[in-house]
PDB file of N, CA and C in Angstrom:
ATOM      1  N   UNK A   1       2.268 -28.784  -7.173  1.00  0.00           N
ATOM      2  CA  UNK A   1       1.293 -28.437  -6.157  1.00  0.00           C
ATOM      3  C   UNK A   1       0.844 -26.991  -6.387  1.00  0.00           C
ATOM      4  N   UNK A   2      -0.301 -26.896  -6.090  1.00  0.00           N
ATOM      5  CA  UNK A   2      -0.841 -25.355  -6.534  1.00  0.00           C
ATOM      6  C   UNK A   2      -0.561 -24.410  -5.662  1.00  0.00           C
ATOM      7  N   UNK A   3      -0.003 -23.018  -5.803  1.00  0.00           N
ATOM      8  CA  UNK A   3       0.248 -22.521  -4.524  1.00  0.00           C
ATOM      9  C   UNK A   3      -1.014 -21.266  -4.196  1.00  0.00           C
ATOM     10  N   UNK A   4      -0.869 -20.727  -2.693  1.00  0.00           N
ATOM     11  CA  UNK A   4      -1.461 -19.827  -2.452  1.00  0.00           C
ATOM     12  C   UNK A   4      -2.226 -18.481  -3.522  1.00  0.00           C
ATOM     13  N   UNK A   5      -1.193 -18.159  -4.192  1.00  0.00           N
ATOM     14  CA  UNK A   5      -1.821 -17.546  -5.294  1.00  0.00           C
ATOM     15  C   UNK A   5      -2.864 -17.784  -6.017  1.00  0.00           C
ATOM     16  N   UNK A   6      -2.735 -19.114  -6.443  1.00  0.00           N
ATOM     17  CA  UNK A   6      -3.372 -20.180  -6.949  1.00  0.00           C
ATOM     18  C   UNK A   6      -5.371 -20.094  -6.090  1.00  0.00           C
ATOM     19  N   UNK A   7      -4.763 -20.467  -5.200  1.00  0.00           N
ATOM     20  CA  UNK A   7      -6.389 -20.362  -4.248  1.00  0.00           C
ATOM     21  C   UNK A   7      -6.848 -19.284  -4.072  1.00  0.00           C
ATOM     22  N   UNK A   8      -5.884 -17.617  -3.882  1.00  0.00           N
ATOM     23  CA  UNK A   8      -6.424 -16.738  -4.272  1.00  0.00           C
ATOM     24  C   UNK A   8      -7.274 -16.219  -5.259  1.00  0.00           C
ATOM     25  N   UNK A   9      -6.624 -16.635  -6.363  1.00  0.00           N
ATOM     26  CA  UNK A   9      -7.635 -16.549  -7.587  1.00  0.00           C
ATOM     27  C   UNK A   9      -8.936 -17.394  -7.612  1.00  0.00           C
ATOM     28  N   UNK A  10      -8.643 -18.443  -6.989  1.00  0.00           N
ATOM     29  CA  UNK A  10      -9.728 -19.468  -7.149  1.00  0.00           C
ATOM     30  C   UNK A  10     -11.180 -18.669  -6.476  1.00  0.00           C
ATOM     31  N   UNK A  11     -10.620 -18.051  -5.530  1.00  0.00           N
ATOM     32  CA  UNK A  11     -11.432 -17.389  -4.485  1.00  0.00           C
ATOM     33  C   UNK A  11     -12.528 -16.423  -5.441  1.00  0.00           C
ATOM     34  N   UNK A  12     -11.510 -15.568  -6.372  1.00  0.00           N
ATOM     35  CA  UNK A  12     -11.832 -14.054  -6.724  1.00  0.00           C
ATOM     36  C   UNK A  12     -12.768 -14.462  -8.003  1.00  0.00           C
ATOM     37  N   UNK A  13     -12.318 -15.914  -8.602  1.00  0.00           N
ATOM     38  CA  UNK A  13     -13.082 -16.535  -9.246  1.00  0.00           C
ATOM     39  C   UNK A  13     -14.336 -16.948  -9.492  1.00  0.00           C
ATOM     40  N   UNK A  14     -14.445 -17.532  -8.389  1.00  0.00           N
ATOM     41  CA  UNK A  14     -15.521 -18.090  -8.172  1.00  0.00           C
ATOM     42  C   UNK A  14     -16.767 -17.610  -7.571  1.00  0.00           C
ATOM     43  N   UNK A  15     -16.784 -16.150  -7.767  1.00  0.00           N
ATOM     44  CA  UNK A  15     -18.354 -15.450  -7.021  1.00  0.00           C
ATOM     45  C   UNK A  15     -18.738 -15.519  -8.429  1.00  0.00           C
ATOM     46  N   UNK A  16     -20.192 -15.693  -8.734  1.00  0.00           N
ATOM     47  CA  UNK A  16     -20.976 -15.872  -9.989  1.00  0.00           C
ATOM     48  C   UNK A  16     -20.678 -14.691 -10.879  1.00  0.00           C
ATOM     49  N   UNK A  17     -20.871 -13.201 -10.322  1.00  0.00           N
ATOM     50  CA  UNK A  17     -21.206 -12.063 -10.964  1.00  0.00           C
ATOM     51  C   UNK A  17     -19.396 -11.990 -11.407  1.00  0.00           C
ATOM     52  N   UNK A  18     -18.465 -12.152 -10.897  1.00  0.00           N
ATOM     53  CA  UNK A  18     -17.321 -12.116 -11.031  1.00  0.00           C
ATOM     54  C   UNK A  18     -17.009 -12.708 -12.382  1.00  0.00           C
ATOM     55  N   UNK A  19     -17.325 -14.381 -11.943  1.00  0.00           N
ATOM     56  CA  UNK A  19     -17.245 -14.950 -13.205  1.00  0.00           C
ATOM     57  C   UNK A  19     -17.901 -14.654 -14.240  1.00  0.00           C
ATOM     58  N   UNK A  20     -19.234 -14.309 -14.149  1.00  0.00           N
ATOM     59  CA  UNK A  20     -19.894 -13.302 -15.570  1.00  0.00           C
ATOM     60  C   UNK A  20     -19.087 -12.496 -16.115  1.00  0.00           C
ATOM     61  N   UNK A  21     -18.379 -11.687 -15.421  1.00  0.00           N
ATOM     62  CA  UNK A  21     -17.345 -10.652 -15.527  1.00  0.00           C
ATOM     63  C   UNK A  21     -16.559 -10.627 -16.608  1.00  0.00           C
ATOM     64  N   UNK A  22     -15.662 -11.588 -16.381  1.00  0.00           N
ATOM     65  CA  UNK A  22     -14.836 -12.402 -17.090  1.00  0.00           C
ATOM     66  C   UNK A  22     -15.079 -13.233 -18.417  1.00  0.00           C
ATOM     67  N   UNK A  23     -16.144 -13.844 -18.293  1.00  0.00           N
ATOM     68  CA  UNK A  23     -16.770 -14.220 -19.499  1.00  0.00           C
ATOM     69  C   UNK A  23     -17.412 -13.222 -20.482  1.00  0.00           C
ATOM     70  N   UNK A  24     -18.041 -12.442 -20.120  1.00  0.00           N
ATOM     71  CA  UNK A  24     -18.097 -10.930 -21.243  1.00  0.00           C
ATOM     72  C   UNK A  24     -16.539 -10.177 -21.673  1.00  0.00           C
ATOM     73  N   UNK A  25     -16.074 -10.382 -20.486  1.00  0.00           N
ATOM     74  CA  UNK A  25     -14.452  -9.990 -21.145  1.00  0.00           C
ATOM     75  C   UNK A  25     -13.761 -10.285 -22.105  1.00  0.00           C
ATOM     76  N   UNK A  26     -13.968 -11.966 -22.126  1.00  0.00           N
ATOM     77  CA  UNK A  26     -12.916 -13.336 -22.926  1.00  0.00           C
ATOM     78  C   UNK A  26     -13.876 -12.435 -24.482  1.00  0.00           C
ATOM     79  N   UNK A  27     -14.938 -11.905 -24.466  1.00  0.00           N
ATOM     80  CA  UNK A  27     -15.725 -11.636 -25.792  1.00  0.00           C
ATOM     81  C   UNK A  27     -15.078 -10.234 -26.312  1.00  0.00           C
ATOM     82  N   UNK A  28     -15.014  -9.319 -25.723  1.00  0.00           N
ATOM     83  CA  UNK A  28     -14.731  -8.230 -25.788  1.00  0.00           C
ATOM     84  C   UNK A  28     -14.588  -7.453 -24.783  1.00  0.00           C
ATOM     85  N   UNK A  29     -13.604  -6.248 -25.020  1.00  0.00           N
ATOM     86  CA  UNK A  29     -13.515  -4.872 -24.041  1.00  0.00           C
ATOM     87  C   UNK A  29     -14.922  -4.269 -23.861  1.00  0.00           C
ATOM     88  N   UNK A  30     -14.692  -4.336 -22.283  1.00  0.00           N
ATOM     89  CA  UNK A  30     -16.356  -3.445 -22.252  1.00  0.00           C
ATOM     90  C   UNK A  30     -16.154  -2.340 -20.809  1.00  0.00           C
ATOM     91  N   UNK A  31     -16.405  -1.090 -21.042  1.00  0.00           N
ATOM     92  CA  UNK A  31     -16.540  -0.345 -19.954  1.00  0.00           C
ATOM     93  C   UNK A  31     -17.708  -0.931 -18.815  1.00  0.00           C
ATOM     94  N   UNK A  32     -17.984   0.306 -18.090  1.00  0.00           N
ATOM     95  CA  UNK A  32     -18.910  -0.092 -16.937  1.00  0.00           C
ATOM     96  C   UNK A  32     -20.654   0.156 -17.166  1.00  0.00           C
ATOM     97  N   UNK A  33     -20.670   0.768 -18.209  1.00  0.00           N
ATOM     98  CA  UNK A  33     -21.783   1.095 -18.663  1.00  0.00           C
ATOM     99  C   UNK A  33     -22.110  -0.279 -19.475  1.00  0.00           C
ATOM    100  N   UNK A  34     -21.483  -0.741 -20.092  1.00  0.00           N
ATOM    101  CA  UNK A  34     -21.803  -2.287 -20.861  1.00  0.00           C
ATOM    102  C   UNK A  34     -21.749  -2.955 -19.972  1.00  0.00           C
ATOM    103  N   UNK A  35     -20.749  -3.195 -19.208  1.00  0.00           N
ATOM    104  CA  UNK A  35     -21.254  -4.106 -18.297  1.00  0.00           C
ATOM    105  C   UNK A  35     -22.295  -4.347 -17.266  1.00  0.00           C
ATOM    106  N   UNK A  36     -22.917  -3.139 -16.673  1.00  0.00           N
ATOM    107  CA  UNK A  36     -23.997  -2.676 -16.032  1.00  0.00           C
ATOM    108  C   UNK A  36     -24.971  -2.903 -16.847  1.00  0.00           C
ATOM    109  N   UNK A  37     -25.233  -3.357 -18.186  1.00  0.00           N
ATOM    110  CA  UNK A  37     -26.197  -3.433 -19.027  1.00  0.00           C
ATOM    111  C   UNK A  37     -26.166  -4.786 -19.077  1.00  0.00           C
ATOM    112  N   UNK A  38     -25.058  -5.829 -19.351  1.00  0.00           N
ATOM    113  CA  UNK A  38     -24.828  -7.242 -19.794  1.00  0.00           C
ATOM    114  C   UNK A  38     -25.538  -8.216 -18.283  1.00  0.00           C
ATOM    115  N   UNK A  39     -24.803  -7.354 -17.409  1.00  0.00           N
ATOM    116  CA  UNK A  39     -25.461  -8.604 -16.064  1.00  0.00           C
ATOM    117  C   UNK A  39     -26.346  -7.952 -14.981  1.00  0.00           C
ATOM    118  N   UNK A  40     -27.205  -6.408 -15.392  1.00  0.00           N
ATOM    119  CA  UNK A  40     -27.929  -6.202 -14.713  1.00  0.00           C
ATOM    120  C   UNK A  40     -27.550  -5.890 -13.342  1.00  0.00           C
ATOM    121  N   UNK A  41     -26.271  -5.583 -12.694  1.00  0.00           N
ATOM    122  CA  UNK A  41     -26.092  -5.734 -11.740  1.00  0.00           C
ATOM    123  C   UNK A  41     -26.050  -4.122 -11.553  1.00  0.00           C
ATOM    124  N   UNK A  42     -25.664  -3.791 -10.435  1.00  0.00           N
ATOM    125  CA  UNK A  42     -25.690  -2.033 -10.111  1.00  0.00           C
ATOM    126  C   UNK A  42     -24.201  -1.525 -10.041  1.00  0.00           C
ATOM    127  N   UNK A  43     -24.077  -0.851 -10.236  1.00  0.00           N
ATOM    128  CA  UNK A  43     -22.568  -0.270 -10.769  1.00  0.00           C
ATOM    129  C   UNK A  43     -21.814  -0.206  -9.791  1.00  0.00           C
ATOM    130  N   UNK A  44     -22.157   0.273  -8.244  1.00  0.00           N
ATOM    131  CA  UNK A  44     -21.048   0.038  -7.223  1.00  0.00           C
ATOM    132  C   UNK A  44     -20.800  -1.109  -7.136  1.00  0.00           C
ATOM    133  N   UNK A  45     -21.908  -2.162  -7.230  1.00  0.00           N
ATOM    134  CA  UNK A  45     -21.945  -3.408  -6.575  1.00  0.00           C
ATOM    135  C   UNK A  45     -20.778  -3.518  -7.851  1.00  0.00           C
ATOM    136  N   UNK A  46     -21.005  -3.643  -9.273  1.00  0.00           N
ATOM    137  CA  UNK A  46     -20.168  -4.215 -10.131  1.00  0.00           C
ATOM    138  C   UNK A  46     -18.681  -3.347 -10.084  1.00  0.00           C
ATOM    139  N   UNK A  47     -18.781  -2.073  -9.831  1.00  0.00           N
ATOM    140  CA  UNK A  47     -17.171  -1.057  -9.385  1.00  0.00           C
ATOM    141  C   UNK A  47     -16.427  -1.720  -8.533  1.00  0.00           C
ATOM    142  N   UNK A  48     -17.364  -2.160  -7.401  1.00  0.00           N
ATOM    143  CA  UNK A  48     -16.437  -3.703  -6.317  1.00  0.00           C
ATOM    144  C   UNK A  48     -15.954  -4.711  -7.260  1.00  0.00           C
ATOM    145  N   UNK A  49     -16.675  -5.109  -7.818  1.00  0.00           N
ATOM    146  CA  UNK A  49     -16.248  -6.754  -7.955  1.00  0.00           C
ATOM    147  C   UNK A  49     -14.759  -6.524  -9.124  1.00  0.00           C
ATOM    148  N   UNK A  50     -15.429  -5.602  -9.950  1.00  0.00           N
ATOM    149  CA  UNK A  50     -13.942  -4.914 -11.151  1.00  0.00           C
ATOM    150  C   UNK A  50     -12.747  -4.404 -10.169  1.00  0.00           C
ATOM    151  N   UNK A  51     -12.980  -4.059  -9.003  1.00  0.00           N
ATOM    152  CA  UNK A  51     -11.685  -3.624  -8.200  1.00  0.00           C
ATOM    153  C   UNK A  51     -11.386  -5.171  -7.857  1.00  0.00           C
ATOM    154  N   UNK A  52     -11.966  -6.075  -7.361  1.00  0.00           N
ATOM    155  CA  UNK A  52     -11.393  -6.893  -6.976  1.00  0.00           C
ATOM    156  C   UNK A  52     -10.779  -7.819  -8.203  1.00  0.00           C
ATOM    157  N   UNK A  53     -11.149  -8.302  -9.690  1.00  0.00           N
ATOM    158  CA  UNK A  53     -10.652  -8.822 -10.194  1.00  0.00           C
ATOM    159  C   UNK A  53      -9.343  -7.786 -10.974  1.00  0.00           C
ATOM    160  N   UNK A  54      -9.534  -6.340 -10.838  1.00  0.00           N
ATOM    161  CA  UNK A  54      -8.028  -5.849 -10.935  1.00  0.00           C
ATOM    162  C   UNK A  54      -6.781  -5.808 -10.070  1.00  0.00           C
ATOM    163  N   UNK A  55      -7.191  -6.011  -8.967  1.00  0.00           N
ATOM    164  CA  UNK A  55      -6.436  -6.431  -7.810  1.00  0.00           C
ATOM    165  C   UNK A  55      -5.749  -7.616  -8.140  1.00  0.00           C
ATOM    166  N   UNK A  56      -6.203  -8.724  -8.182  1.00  0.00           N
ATOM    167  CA  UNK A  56      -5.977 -10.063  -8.385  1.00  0.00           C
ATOM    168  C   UNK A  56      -5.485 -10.024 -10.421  1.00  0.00           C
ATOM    169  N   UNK A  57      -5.060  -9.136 -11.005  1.00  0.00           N
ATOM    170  CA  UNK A  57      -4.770  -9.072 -11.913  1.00  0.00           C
ATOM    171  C   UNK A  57      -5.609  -9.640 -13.261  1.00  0.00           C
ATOM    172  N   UNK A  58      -6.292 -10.122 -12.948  1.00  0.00           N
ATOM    173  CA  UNK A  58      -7.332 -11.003 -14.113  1.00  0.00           C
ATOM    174  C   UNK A  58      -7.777 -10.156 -14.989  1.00  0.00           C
ATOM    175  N   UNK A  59      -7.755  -8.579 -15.250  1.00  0.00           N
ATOM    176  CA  UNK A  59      -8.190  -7.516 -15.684  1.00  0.00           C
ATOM    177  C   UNK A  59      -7.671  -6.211 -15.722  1.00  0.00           C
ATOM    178  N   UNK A  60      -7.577  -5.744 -16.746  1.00  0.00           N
ATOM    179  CA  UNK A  60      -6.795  -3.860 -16.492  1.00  0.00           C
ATOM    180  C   UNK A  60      -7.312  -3.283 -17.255  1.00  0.00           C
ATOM    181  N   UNK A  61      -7.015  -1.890 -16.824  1.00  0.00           N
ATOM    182  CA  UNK A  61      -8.438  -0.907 -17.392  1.00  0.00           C
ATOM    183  C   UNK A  61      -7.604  -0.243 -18.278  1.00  0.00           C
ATOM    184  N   UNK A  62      -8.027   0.560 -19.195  1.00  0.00           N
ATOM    185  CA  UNK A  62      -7.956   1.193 -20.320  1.00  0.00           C
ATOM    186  C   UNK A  62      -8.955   2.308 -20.201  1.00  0.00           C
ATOM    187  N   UNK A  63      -8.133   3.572 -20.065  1.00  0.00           N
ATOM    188  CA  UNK A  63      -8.644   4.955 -20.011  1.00  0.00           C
ATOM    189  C   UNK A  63      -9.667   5.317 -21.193  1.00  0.00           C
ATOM    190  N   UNK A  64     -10.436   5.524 -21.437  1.00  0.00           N
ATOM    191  CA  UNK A  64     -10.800   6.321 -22.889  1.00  0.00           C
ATOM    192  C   UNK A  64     -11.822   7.174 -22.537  1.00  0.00           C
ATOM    193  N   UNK A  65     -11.254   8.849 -22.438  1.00  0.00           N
ATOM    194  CA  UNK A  65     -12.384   9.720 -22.188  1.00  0.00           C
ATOM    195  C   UNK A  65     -12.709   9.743 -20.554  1.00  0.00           C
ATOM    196  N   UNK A  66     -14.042   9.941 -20.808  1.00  0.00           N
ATOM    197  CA  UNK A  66     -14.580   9.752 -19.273  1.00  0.00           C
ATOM    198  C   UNK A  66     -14.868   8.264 -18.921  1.00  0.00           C
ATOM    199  N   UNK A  67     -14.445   7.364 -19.767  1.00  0.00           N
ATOM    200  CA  UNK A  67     -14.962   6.476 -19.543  1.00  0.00           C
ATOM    201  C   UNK A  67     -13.670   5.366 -19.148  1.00  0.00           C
ATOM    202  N   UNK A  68     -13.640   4.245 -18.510  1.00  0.00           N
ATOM    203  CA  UNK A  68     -12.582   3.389 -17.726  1.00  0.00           C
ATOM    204  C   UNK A  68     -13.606   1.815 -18.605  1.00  0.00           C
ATOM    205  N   UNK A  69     -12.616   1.717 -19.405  1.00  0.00           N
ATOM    206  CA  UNK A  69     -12.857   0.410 -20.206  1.00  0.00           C
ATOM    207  C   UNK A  69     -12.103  -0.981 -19.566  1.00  0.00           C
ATOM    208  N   UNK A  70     -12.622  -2.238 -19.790  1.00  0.00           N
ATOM    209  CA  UNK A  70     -12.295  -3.208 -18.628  1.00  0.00           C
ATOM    210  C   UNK A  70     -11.359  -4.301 -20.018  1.00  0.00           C
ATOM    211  N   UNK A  71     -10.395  -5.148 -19.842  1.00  0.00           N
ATOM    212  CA  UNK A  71     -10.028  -5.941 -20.735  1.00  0.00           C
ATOM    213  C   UNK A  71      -9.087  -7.333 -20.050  1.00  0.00           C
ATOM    214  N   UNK A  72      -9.676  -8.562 -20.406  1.00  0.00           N
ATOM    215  CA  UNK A  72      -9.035  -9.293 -19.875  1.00  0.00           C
ATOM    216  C   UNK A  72      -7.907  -9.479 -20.123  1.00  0.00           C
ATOM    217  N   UNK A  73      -7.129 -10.124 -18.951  1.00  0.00           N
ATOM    218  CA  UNK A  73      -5.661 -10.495 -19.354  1.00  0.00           C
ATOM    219  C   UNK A  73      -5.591 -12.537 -19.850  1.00  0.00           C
ATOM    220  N   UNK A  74      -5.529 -12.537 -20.476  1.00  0.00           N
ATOM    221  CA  UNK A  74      -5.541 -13.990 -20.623  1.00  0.00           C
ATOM    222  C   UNK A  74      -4.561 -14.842 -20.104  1.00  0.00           C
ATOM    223  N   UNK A  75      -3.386 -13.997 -20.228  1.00  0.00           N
ATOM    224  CA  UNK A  75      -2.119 -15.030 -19.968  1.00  0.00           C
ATOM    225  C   UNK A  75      -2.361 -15.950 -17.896  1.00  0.00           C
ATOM    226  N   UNK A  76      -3.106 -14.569 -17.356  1.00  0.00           N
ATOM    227  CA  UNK A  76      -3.557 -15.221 -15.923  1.00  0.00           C
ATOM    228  C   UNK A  76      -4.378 -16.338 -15.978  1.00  0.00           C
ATOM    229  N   UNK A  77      -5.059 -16.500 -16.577  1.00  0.00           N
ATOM    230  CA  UNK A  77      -6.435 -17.916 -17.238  1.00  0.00           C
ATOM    231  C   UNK A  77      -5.507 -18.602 -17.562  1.00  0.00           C
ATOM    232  N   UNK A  78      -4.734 -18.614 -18.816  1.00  0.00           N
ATOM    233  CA  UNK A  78      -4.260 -19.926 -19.314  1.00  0.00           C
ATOM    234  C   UNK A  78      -2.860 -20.002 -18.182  1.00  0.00           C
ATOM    235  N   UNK A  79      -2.134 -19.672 -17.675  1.00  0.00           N
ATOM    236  CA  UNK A  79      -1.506 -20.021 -16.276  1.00  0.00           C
ATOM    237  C   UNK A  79      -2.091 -21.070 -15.292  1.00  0.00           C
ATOM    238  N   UNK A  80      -3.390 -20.703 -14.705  1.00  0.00           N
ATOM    239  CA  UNK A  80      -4.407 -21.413 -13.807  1.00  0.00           C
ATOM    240  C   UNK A  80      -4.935 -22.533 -14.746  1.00  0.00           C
ATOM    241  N   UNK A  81      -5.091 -22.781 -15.663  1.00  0.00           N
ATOM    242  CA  UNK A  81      -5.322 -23.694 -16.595  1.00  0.00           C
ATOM    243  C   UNK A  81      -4.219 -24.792 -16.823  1.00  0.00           C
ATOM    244  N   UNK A  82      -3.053 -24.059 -16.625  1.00  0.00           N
ATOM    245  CA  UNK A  82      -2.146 -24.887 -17.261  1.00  0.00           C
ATOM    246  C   UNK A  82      -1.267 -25.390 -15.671  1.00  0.00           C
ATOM    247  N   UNK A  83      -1.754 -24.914 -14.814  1.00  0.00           N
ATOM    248  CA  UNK A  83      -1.678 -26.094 -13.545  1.00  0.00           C
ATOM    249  C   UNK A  83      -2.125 -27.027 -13.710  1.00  0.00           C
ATOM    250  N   UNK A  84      -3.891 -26.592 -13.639  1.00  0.00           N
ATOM    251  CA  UNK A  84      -4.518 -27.975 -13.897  1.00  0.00           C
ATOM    252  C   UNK A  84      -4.284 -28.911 -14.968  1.00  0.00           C
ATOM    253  N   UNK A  85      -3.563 -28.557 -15.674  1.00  0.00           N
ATOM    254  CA  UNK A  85      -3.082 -29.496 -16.833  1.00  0.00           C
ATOM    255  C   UNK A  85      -1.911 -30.232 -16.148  1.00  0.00           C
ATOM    256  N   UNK A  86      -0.894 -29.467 -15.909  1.00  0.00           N
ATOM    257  CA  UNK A  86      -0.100 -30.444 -15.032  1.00  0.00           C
ATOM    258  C   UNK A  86      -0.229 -31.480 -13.814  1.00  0.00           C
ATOM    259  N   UNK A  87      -1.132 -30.980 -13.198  1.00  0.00           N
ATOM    260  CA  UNK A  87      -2.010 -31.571 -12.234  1.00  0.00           C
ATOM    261  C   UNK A  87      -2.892 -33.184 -13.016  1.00  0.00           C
ATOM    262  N   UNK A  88      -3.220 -32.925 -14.187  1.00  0.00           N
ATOM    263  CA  UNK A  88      -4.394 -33.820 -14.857  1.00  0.00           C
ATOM    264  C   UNK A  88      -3.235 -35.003 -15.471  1.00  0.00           C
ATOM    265  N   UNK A  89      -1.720 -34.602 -15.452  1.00  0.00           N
ATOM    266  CA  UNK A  89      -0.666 -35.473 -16.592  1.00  0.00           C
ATOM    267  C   UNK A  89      -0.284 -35.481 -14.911  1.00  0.00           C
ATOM    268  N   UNK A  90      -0.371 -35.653 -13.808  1.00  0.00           N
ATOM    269  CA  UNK A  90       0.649 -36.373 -12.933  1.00  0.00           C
ATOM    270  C   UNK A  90      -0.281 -37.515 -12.367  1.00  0.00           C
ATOM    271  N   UNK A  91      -1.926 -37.045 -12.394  1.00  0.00           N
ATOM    272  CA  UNK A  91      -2.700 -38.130 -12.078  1.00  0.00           C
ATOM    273  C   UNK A  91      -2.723 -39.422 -13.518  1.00  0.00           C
ATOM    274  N   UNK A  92      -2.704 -38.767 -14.299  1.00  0.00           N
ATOM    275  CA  UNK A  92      -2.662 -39.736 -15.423  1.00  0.00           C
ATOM    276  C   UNK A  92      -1.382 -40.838 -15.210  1.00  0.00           C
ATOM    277  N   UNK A  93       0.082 -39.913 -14.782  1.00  0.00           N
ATOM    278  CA  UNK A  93       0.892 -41.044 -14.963  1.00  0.00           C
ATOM    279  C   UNK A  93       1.094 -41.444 -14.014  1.00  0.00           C
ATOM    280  N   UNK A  94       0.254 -41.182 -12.563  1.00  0.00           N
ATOM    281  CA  UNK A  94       0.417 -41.898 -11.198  1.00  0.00           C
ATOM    282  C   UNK A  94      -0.632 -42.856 -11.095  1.00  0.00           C
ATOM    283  N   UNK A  95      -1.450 -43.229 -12.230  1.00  0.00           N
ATOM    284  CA  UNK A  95      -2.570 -43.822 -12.100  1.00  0.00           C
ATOM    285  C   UNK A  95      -2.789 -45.126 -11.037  1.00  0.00           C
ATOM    286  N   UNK A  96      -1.559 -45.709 -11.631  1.00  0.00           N
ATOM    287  CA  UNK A  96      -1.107 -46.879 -10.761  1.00  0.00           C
ATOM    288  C   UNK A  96      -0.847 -47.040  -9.608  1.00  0.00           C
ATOM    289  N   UNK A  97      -0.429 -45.875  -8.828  1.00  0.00           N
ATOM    290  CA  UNK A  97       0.074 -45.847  -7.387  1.00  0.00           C
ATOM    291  C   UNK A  97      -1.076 -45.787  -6.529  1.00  0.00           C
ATOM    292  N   UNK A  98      -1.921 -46.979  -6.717  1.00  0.00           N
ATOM    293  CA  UNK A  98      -3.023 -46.723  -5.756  1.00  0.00           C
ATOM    294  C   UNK A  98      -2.655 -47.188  -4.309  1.00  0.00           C
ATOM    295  N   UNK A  99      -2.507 -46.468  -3.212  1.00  0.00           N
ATOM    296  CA  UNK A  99      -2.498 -46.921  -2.186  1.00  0.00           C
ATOM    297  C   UNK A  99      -3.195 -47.902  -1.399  1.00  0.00           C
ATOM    298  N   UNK A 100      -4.636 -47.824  -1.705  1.00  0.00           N
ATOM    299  CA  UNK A 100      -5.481 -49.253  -0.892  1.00  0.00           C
ATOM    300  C   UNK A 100      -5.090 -50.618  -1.212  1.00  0.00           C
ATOM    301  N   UNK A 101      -4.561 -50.647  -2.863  1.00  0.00           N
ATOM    302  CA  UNK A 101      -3.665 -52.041  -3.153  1.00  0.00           C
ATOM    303  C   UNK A 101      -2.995 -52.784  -1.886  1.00  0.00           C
ATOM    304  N   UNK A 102      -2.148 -51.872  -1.248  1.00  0.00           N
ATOM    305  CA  UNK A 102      -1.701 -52.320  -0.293  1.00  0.00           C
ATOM    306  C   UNK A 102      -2.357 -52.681   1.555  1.00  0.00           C
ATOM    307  N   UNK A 103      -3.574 -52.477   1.451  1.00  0.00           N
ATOM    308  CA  UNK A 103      -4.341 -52.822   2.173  1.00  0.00           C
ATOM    309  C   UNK A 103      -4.746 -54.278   1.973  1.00  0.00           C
ATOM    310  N   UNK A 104      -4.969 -55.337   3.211  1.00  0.00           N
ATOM    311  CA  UNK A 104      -4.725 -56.384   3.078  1.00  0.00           C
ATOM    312  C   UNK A 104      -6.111 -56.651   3.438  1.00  0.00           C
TER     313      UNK A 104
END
C-alpha cells in the first residue's frame, strides 16, 4: 500500500512547471538562470517551486560561485516507480479475485 509520503510526492509532482522541472533535470544539472531560460517561467515563481521540490527531496543544490546549481536525485523517482511496480505484480497476480463473481 502506498504510504503518505508517497501522496506527498505525488502532490509536489504533479504541478506542470514542477514536473518540467524535473524533466530538464533527468537531462542535466542546471542552475536558475537555465532554468529560467528552459520554461520561461520567472525566477521567484521558479525559486518557489525549486524550494518545494528540495523540500520533498527530489532535488539538491550544488554551490558553484554565485551561482546555486539544481541536480536530480534519482534514487527518489525510481523508489515511487518501484511501488508502482509492486502495485502493477499484485494486480497481475490478484487478477482472479474478482469480487462481482460472487454476485448472484
Amino acid at each position: 500500500m502506498l504510504i503518505s509520503v508517497d501522496a506527498d510526492l505525488f502532490r509536489v509532482l504533479a504541478d506542470p512547471l514542477r514536473l518540467r522541472i524535473v524533466t530538464l533535470l533527468a537531462h542535466e544539472t542546471l542552475c536558475t538562470t537555465h532554468l529560467v531560460e528552459e520554461t520561461g517561467a520567472k525566477q521567484t515563481n521558479l525559486s518557489n517551486h525549486l524550494r518545494v521540490l528540495r523540500e520533498a527531496g527530489v532535488v539538491e543544490t550544488e554551490p558553484c560561485g554565485r551561482f546555486t546549481y539544481y541536480k536530480l536525485r534519482p534514487e527518489v523517482l525510481e523508489a515511487l516507480a518501484g511501488r508502482f511496480g509492486v502495485l502493477a505484480g499484485i494486480a497481475r497476480a490478484t487478477a482472479e479475485n474478482d469480487r462481482k463473481r460472487a454476485c448472484p
